[in-house]
C-alpha atoms as a PDB file:
ATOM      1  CA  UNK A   1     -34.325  32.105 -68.281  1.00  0.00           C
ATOM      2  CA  UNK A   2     -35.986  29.589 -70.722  1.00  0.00           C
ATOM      3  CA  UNK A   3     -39.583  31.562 -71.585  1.00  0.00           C
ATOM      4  CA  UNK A   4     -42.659  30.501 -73.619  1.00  0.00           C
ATOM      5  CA  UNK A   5     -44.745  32.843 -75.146  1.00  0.00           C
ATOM      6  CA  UNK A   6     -48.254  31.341 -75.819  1.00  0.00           C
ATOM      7  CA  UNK A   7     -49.569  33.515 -78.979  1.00  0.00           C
ATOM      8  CA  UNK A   8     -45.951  34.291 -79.972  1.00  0.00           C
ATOM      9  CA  UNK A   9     -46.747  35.557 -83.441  1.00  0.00           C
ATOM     10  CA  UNK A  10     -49.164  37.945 -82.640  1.00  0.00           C
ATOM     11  CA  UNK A  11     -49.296  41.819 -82.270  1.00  0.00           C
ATOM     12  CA  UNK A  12     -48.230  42.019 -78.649  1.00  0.00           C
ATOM     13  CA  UNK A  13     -46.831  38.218 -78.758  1.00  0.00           C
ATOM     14  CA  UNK A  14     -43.833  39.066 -81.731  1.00  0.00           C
ATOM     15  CA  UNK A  15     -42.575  41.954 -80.153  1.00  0.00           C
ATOM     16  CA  UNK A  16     -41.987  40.421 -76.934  1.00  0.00           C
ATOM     17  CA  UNK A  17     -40.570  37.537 -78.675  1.00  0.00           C
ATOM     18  CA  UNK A  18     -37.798  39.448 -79.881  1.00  0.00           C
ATOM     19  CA  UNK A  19     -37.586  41.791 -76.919  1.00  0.00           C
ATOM     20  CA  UNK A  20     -37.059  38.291 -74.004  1.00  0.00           C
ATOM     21  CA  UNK A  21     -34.575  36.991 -76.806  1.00  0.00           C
ATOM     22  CA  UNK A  22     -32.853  40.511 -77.247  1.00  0.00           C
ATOM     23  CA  UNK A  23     -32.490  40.468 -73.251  1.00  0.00           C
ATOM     24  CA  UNK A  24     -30.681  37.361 -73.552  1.00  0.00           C
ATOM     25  CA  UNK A  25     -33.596  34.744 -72.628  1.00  0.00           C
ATOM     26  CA  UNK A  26     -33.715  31.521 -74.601  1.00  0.00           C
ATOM     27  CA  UNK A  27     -37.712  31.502 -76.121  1.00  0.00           C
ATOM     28  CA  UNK A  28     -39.798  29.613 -77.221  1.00  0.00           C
ATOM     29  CA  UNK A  29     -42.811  30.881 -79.371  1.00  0.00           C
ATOM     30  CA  UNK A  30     -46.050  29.062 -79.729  1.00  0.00           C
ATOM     31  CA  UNK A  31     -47.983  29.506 -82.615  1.00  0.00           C
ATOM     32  CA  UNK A  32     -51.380  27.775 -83.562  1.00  0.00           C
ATOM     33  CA  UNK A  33     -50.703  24.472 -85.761  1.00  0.00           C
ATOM     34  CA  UNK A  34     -53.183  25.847 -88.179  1.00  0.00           C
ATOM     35  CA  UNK A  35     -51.361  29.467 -88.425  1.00  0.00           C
ATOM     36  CA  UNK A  36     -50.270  29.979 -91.999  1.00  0.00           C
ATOM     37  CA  UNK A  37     -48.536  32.529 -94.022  1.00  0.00           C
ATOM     38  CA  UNK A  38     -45.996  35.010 -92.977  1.00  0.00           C
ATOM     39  CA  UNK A  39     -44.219  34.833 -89.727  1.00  0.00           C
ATOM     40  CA  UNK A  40     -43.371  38.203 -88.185  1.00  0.00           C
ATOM     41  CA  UNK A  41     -40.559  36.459 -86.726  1.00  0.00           C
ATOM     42  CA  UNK A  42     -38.633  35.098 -89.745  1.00  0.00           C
ATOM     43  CA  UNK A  43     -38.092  39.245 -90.094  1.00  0.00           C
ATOM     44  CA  UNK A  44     -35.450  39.159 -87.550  1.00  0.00           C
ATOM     45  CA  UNK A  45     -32.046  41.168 -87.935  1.00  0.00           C
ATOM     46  CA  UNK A  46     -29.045  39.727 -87.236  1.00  0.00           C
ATOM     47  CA  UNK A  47     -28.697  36.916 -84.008  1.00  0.00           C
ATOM     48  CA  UNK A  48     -30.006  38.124 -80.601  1.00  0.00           C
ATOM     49  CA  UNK A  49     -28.237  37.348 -77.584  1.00  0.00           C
ATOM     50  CA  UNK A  50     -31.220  34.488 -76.869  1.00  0.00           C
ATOM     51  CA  UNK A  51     -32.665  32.291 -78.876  1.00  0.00           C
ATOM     52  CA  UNK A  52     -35.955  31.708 -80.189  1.00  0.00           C
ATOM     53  CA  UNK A  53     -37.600  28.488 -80.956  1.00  0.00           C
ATOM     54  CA  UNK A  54     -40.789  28.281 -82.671  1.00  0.00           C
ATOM     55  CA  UNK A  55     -43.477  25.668 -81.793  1.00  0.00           C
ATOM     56  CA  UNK A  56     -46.990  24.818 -83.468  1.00  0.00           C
ATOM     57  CA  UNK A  57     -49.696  23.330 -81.574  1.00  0.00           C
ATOM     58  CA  UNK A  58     -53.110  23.522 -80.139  1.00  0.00           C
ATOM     59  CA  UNK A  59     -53.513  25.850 -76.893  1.00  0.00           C
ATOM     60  CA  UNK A  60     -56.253  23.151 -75.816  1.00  0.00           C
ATOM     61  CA  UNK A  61     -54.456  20.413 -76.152  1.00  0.00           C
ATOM     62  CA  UNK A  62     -52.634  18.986 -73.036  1.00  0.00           C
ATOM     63  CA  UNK A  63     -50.380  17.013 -74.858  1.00  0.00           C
ATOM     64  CA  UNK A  64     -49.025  20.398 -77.117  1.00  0.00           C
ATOM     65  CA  UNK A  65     -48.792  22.388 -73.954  1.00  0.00           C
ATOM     66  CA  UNK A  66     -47.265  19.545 -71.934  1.00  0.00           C
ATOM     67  CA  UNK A  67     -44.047  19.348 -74.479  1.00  0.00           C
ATOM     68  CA  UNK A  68     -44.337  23.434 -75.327  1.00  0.00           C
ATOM     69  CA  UNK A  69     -43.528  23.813 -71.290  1.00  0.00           C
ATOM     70  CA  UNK A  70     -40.631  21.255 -70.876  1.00  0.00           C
ATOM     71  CA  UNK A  71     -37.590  23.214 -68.903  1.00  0.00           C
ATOM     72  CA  UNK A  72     -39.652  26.356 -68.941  1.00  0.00           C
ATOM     73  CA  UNK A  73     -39.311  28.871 -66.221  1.00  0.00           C
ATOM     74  CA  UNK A  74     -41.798  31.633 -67.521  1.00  0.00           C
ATOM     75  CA  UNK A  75     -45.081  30.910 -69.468  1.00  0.00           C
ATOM     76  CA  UNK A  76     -46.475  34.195 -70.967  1.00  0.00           C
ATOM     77  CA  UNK A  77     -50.068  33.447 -71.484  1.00  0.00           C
ATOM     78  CA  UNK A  78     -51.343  36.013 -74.484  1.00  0.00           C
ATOM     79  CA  UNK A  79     -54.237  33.723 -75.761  1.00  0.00           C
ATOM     80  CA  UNK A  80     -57.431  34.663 -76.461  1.00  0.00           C
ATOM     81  CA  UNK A  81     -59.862  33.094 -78.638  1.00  0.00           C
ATOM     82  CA  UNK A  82     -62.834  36.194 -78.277  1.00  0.00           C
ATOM     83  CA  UNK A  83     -62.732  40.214 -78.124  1.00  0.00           C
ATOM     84  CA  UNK A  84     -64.515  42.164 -76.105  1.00  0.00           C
ATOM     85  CA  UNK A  85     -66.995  43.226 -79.088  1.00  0.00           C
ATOM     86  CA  UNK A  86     -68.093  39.592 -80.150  1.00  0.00           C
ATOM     87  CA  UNK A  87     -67.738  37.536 -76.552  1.00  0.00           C
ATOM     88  CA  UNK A  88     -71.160  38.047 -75.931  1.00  0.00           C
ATOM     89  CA  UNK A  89     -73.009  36.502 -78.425  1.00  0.00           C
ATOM     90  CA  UNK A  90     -71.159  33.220 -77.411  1.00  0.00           C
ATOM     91  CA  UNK A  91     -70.486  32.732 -73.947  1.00  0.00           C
ATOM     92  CA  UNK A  92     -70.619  29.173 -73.712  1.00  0.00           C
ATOM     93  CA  UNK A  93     -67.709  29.137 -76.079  1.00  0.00           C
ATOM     94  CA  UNK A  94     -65.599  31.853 -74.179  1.00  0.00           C
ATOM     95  CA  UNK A  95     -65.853  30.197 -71.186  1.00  0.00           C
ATOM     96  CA  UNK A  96     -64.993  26.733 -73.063  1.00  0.00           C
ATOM     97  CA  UNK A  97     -61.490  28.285 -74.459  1.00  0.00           C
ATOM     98  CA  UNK A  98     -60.202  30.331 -72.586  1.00  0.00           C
ATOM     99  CA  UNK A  99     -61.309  29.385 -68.983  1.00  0.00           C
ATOM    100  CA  UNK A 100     -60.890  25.545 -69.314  1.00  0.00           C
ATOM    101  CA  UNK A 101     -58.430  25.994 -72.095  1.00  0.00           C
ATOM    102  CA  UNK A 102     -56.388  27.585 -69.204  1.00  0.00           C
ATOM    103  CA  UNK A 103     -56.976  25.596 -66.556  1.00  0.00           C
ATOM    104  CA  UNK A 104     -55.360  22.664 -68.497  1.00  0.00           C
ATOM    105  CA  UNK A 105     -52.461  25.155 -68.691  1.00  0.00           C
ATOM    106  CA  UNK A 106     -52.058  25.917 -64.868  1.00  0.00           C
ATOM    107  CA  UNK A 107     -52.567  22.270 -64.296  1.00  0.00           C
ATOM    108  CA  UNK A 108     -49.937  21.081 -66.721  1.00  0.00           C
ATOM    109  CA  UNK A 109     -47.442  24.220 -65.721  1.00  0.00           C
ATOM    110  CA  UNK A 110     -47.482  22.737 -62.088  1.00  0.00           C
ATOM    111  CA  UNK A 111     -46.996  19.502 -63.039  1.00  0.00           C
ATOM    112  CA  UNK A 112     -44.141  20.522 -65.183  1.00  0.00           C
ATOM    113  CA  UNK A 113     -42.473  23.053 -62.236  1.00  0.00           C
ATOM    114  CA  UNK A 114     -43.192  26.270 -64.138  1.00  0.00           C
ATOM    115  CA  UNK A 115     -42.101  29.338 -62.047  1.00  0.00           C
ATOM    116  CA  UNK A 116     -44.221  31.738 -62.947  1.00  0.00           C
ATOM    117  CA  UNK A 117     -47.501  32.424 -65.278  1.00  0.00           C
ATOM    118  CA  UNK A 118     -47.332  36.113 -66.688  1.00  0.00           C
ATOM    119  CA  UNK A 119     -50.769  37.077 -67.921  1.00  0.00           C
ATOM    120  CA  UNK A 120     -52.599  39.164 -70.398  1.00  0.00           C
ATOM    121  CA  UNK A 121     -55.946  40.493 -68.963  1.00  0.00           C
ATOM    122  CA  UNK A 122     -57.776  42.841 -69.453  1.00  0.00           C
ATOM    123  CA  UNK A 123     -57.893  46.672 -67.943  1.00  0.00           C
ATOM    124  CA  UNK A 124     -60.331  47.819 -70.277  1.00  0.00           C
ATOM    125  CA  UNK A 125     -62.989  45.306 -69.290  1.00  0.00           C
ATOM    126  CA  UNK A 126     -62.530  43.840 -66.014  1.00  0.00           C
ATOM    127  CA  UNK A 127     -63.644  46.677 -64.115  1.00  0.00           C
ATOM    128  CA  UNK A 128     -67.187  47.286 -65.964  1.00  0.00           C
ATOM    129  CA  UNK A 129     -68.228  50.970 -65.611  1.00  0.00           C
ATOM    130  CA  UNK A 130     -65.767  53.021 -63.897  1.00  0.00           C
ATOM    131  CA  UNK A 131     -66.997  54.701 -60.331  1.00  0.00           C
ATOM    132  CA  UNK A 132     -63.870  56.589 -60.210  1.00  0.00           C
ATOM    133  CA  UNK A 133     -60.995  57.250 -62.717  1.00  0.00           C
ATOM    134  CA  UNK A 134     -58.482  56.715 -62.884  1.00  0.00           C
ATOM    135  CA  UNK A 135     -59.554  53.132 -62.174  1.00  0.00           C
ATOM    136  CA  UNK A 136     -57.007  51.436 -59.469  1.00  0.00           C
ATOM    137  CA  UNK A 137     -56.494  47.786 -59.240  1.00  0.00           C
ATOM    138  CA  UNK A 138     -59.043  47.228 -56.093  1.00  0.00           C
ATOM    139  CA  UNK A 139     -61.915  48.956 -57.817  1.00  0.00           C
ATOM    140  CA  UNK A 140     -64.789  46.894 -58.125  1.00  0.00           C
ATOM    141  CA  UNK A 141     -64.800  44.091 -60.932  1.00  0.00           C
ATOM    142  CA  UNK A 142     -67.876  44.013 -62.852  1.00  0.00           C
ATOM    143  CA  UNK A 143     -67.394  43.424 -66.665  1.00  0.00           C
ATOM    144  CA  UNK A 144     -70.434  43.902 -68.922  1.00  0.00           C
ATOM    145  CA  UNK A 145     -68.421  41.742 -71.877  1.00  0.00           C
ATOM    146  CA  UNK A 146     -68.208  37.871 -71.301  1.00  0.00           C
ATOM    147  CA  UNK A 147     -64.708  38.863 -72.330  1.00  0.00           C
ATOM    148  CA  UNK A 148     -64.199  40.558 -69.002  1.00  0.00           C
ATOM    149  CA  UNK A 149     -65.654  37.597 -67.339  1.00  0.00           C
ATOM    150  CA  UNK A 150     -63.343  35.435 -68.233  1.00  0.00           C
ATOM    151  CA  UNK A 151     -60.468  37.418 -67.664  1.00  0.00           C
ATOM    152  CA  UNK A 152     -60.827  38.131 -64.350  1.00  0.00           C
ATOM    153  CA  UNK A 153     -62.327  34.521 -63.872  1.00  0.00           C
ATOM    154  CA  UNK A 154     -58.250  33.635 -64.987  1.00  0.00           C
ATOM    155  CA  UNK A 155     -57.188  35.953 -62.491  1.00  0.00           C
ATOM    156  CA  UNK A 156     -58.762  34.273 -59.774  1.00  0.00           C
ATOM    157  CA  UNK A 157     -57.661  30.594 -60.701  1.00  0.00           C
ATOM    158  CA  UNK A 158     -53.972  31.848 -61.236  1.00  0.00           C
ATOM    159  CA  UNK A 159     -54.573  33.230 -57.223  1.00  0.00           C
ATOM    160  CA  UNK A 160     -56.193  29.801 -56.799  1.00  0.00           C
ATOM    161  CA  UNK A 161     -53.089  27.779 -58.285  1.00  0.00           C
ATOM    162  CA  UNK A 162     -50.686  30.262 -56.087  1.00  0.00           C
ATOM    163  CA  UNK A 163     -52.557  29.595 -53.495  1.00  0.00           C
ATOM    164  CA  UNK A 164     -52.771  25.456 -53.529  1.00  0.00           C
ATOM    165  CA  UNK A 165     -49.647  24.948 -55.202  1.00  0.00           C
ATOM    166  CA  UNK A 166     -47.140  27.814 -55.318  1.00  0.00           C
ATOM    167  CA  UNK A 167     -47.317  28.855 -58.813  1.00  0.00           C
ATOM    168  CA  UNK A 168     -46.453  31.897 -58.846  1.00  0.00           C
ATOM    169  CA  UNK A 169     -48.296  34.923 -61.330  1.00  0.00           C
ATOM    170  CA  UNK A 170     -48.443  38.124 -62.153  1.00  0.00           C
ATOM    171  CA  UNK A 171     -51.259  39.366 -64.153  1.00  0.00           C
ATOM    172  CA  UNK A 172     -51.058  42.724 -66.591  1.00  0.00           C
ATOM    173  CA  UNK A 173     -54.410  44.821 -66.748  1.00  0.00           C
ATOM    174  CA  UNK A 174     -53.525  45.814 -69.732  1.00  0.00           C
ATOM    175  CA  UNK A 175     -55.449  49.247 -71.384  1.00  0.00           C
ATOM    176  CA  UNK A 176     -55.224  49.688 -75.449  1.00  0.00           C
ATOM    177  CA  UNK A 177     -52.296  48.831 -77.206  1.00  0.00           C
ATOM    178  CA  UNK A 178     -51.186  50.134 -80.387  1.00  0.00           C
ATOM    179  CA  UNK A 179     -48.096  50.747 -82.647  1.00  0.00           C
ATOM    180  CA  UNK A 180     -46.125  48.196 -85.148  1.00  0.00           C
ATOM    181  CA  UNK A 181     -47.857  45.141 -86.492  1.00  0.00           C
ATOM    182  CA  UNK A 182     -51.001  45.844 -85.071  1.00  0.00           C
ATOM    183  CA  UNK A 183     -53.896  44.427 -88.092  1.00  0.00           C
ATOM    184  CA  UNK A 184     -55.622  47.351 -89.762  1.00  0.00           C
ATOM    185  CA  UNK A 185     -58.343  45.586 -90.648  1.00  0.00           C
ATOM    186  CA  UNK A 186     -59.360  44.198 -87.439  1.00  0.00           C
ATOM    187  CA  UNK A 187     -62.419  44.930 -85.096  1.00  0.00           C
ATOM    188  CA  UNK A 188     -60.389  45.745 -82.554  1.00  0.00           C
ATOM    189  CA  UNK A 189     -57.747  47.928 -81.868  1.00  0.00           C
ATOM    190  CA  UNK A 190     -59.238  51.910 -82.546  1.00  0.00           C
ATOM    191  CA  UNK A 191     -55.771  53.015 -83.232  1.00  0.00           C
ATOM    192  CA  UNK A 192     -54.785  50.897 -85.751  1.00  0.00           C
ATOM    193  CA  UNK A 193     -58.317  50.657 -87.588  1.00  0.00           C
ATOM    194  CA  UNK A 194     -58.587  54.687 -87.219  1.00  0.00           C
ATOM    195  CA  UNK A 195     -55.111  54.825 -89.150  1.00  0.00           C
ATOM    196  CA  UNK A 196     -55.218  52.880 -91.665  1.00  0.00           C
ATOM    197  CA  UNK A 197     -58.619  54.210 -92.987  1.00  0.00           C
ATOM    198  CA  UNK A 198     -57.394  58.108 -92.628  1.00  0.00           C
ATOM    199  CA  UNK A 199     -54.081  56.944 -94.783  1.00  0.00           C
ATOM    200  CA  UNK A 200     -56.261  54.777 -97.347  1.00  0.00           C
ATOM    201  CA  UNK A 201     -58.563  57.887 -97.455  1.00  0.00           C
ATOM    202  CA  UNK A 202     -61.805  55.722 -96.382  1.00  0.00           C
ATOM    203  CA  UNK A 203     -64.376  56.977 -94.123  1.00  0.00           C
ATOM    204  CA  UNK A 204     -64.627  55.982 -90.098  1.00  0.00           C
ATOM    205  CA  UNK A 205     -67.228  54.582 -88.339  1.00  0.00           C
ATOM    206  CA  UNK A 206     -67.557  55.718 -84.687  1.00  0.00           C
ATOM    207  CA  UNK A 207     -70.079  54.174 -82.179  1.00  0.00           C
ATOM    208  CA  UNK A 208     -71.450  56.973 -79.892  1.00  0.00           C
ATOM    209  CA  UNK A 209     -70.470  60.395 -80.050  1.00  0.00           C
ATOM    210  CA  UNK A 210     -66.567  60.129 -80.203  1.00  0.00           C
ATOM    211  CA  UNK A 211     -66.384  61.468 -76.453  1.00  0.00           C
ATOM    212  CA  UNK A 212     -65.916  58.040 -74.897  1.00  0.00           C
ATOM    213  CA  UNK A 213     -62.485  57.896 -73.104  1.00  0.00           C
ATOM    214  CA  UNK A 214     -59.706  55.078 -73.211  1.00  0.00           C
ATOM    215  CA  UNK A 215     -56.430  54.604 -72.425  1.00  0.00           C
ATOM    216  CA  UNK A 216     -54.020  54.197 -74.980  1.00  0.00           C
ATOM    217  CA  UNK A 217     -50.454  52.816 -74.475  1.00  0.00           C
ATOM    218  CA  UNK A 218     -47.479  52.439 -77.411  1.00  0.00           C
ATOM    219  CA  UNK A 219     -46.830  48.742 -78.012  1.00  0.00           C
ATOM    220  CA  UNK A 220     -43.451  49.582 -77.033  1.00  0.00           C
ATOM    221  CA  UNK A 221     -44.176  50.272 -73.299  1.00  0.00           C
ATOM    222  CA  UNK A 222     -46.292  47.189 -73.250  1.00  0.00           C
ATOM    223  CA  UNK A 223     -43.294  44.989 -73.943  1.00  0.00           C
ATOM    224  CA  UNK A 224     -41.145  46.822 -71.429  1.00  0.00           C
ATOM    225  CA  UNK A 225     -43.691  45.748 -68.631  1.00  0.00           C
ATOM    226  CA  UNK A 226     -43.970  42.258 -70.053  1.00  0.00           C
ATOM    227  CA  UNK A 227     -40.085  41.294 -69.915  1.00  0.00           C
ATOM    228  CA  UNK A 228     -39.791  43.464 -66.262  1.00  0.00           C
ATOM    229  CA  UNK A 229     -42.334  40.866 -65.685  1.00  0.00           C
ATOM    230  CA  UNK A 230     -39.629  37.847 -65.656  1.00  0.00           C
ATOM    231  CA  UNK A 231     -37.858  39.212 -62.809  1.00  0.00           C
ATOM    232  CA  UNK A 232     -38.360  39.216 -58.683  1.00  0.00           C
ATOM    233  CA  UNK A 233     -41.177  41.680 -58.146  1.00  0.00           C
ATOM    234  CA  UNK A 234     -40.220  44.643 -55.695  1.00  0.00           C
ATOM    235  CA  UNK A 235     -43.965  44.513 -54.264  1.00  0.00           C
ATOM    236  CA  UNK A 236     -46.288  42.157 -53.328  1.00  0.00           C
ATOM    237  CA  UNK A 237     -48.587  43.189 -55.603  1.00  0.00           C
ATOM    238  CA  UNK A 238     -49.251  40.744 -58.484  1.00  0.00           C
ATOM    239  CA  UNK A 239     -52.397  42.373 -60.186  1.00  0.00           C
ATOM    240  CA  UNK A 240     -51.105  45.677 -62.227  1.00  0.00           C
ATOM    241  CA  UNK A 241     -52.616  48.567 -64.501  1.00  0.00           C
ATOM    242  CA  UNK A 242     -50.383  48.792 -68.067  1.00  0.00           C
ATOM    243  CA  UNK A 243     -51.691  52.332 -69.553  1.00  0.00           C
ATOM    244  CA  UNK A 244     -50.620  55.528 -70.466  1.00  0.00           C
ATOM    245  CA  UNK A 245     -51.990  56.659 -67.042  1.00  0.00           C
ATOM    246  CA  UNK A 246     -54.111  59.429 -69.025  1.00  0.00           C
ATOM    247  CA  UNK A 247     -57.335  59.485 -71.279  1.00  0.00           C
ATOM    248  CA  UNK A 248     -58.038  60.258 -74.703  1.00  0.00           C
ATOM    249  CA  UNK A 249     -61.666  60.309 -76.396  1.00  0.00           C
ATOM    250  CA  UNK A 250     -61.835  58.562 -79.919  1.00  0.00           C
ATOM    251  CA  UNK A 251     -62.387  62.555 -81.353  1.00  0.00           C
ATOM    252  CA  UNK A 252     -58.597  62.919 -79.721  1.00  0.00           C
ATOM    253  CA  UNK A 253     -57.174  60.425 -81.605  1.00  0.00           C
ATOM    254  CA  UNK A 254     -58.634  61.626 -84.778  1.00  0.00           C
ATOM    255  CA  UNK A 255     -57.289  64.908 -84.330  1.00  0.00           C
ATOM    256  CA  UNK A 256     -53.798  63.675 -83.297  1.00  0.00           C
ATOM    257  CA  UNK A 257     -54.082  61.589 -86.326  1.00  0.00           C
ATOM    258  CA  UNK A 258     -54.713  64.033 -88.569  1.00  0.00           C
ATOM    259  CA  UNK A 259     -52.083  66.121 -87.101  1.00  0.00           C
ATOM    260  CA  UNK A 260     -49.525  63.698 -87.695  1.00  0.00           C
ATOM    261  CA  UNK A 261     -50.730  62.612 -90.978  1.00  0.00           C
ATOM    262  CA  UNK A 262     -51.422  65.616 -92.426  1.00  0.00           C
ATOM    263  CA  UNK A 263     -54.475  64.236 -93.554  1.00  0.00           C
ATOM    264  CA  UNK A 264     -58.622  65.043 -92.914  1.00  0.00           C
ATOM    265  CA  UNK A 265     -60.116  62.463 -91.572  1.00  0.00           C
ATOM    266  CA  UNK A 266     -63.771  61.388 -92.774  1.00  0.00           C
ATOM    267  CA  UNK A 267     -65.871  60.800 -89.851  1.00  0.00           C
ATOM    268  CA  UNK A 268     -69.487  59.127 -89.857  1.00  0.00           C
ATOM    269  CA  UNK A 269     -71.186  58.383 -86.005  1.00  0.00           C
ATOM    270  CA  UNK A 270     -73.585  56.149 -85.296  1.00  0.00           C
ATOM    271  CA  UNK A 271     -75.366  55.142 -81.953  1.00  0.00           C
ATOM    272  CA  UNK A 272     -73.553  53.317 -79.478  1.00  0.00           C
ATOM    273  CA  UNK A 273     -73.011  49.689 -78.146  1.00  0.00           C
ATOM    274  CA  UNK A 274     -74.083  48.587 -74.912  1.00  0.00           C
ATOM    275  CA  UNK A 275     -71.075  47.058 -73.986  1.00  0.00           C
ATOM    276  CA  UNK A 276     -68.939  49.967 -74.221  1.00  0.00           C
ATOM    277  CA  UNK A 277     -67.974  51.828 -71.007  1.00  0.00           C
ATOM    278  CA  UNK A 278     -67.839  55.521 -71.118  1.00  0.00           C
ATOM    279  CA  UNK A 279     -64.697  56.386 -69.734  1.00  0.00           C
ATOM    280  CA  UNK A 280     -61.276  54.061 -68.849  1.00  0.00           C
ATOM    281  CA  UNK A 281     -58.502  55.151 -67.780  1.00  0.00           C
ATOM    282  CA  UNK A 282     -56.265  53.202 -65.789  1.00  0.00           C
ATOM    283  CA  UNK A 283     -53.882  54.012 -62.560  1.00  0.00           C
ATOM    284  CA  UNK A 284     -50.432  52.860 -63.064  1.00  0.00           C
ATOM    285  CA  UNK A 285     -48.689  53.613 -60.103  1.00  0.00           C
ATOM    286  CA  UNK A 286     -49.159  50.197 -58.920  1.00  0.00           C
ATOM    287  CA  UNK A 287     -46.687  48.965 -61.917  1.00  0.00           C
ATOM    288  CA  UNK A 288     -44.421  51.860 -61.007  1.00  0.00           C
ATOM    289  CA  UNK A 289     -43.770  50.129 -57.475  1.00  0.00           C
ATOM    290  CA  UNK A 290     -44.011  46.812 -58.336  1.00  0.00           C
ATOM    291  CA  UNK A 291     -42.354  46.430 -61.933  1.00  0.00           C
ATOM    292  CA  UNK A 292     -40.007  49.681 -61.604  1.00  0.00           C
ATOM    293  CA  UNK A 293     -42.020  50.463 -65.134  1.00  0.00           C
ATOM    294  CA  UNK A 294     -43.402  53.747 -66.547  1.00  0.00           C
ATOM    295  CA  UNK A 295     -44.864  53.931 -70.128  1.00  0.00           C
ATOM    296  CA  UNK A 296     -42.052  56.208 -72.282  1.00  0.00           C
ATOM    297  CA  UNK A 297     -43.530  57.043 -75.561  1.00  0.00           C
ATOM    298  CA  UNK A 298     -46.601  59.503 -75.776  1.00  0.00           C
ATOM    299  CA  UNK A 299     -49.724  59.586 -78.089  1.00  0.00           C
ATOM    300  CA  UNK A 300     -48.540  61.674 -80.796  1.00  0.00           C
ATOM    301  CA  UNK A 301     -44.829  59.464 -81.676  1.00  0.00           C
ATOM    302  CA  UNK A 302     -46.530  56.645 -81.124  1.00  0.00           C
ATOM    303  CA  UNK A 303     -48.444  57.198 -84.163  1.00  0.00           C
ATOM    304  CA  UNK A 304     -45.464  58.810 -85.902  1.00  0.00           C
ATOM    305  CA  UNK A 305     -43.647  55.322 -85.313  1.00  0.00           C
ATOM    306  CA  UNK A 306     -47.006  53.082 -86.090  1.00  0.00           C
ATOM    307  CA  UNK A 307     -47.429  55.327 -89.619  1.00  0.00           C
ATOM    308  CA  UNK A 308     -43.792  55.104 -90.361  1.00  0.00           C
ATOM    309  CA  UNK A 309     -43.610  51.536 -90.249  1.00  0.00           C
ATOM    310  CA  UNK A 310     -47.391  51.174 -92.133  1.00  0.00           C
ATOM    311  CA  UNK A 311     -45.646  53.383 -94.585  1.00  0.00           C
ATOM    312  CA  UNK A 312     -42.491  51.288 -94.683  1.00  0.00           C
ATOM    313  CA  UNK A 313     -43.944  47.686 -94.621  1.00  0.00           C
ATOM    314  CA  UNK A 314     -46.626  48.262 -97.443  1.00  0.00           C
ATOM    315  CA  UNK A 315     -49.017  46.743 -94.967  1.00  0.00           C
ATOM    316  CA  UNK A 316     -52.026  49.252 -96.223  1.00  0.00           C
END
């Protein structure tokens, strides 16, 4: 198949990249026009089976996304301009993005014969505080993040665009991703900020107590469900849970941290933030029927494989 990857040379973006090309797919990788610098992509090894083209343009742009989907089966759309932590002190602008930005994309996949959208959403969000856990994919959506809005506000045009014009979609809740290339100086992404501050010996900043609860799933496992993605779903189900399928406070992760590192780890809490849910932890059996999937690599060589390649990459 001929894929694009929208947000190719990000965290999740790269790896699945290499991972569509390694299966033999011909990609194509877009990249903002205004990206700069260092390409995780130009790291390849050797010539996989597929190839991989890269393209630079503007995700809002109808033009850049008409010509980025020419003779492209699968879109992968892994855009987003907000996180979760700032999307609400702009809302206006969130909606303006990522909502209209991806309307123009369903509108211009149709009219180019796309197959199928693939899409990143959000499992951590989207369902707003947990009633029950683990969370299943018909709990009730209500996000307390204009992040979560919009997610699930994609969700429902892709079902829209099915719906009125046979596009067809699949859309991957996803929980917390970690491992290789993740930024370690980001605000986002616990894992990778926790890390990097334990192995450049600088204190960490919790909000709350420590005790809230997430799901956290190996980069790894989140590329496996990605590329199963591509191919004829064995369900009917098109909305799916990508987690770990169990829970792990932020204290947890320190611990297994320092277990693996070898290292103390310097811990400062302060109160918490009113958009963060207590617990999350997502039911994946959903992605077991539909995608044939199960997550393979646990918490603890996760973060042997994420500090080995910190280590290796001089990315500290």
């Amino acid at each position: 198949m001929r894929c694009l990857v929208l947000g190719g040379d990000g965290f999740l973006g790269s790896h699945l990249v290499e991972s569509l090309a390694a299966a033999g797919h011909a990609v194509r990788s877009f990249r903002r026009s205004s990206a700069a610098g260092h390409s995780p992509l130009t790291s390849l090894h050797g010539n996989p089976p597929g190839t991989i083209e890269i393209f630079s343009g503007d995700f809002l742009s109808k033009d850049d996304l008409k010509r980025a989907l020419e003779d492209v089966d699968v879109c992968y759309h892994l855009i987003s301009t907000t996180i979760a932590s700032t999307s609400n002190a702009d809302p206006t602008f969130d909606v303006g993005t990522n909502v209209l930005g991806t309307l123009r994309l369903l509108e211009t996949a149709v009219a180019a014969g796309t197959k199928r959208i693939v899409f990143a959403s959000s499992g951590g969000t989207v369902y707003g505080v947990p009633r029950s856990v683990p969370i299943t994919e018909d709990h009730p959506t209500d996000p307390i993040s204009s992040y979560g809005i919009t997610k699930l506000a994609i969700e429902k045009y892709l079902h829209l665009y099915h719906s009125l014009h046979g596009l067809d979609y699949v859309v991957l809740r996803l929980a917390n991703p970690y491992g290789e290339r993740q930024r370690l100086l980001a605000q986002q992404g616990a894992v990778a900020v926790f890390l990097g501050r334990v192995l450049r010996g600088e204190e960490i900043v919790i909000w709350g107590d420590g005790e809230a609860v997430r799901d956290f799933v190996y980069v790894g496992d989140v590329i496996d469900a990605f590329v199963a993605a591509a191919e004829p779903l064995r369900t009917d189900e098109r909305v799916l849970n990508i987690g770990s399928g169990c829970g792990c406070s932020l204290n947890m992760i320190l611990d297994a941290i320092e277990a693996v590192t070898g290292r103390t780890t310097l811990r400062r809490y302060t109160p918490g933030r009113v958009f963060d849910v207590p617990v999350n932890v997502l039911d994946i059996a959903a992605a077991r029927r539909s995608l044939g999937w199960a997550p393979q690599v646990d918490l603890k060589e996760g973060l042997r494989r994420f500090t080995a390649w910190i280590e290796q990459s001089g990315t500290l």
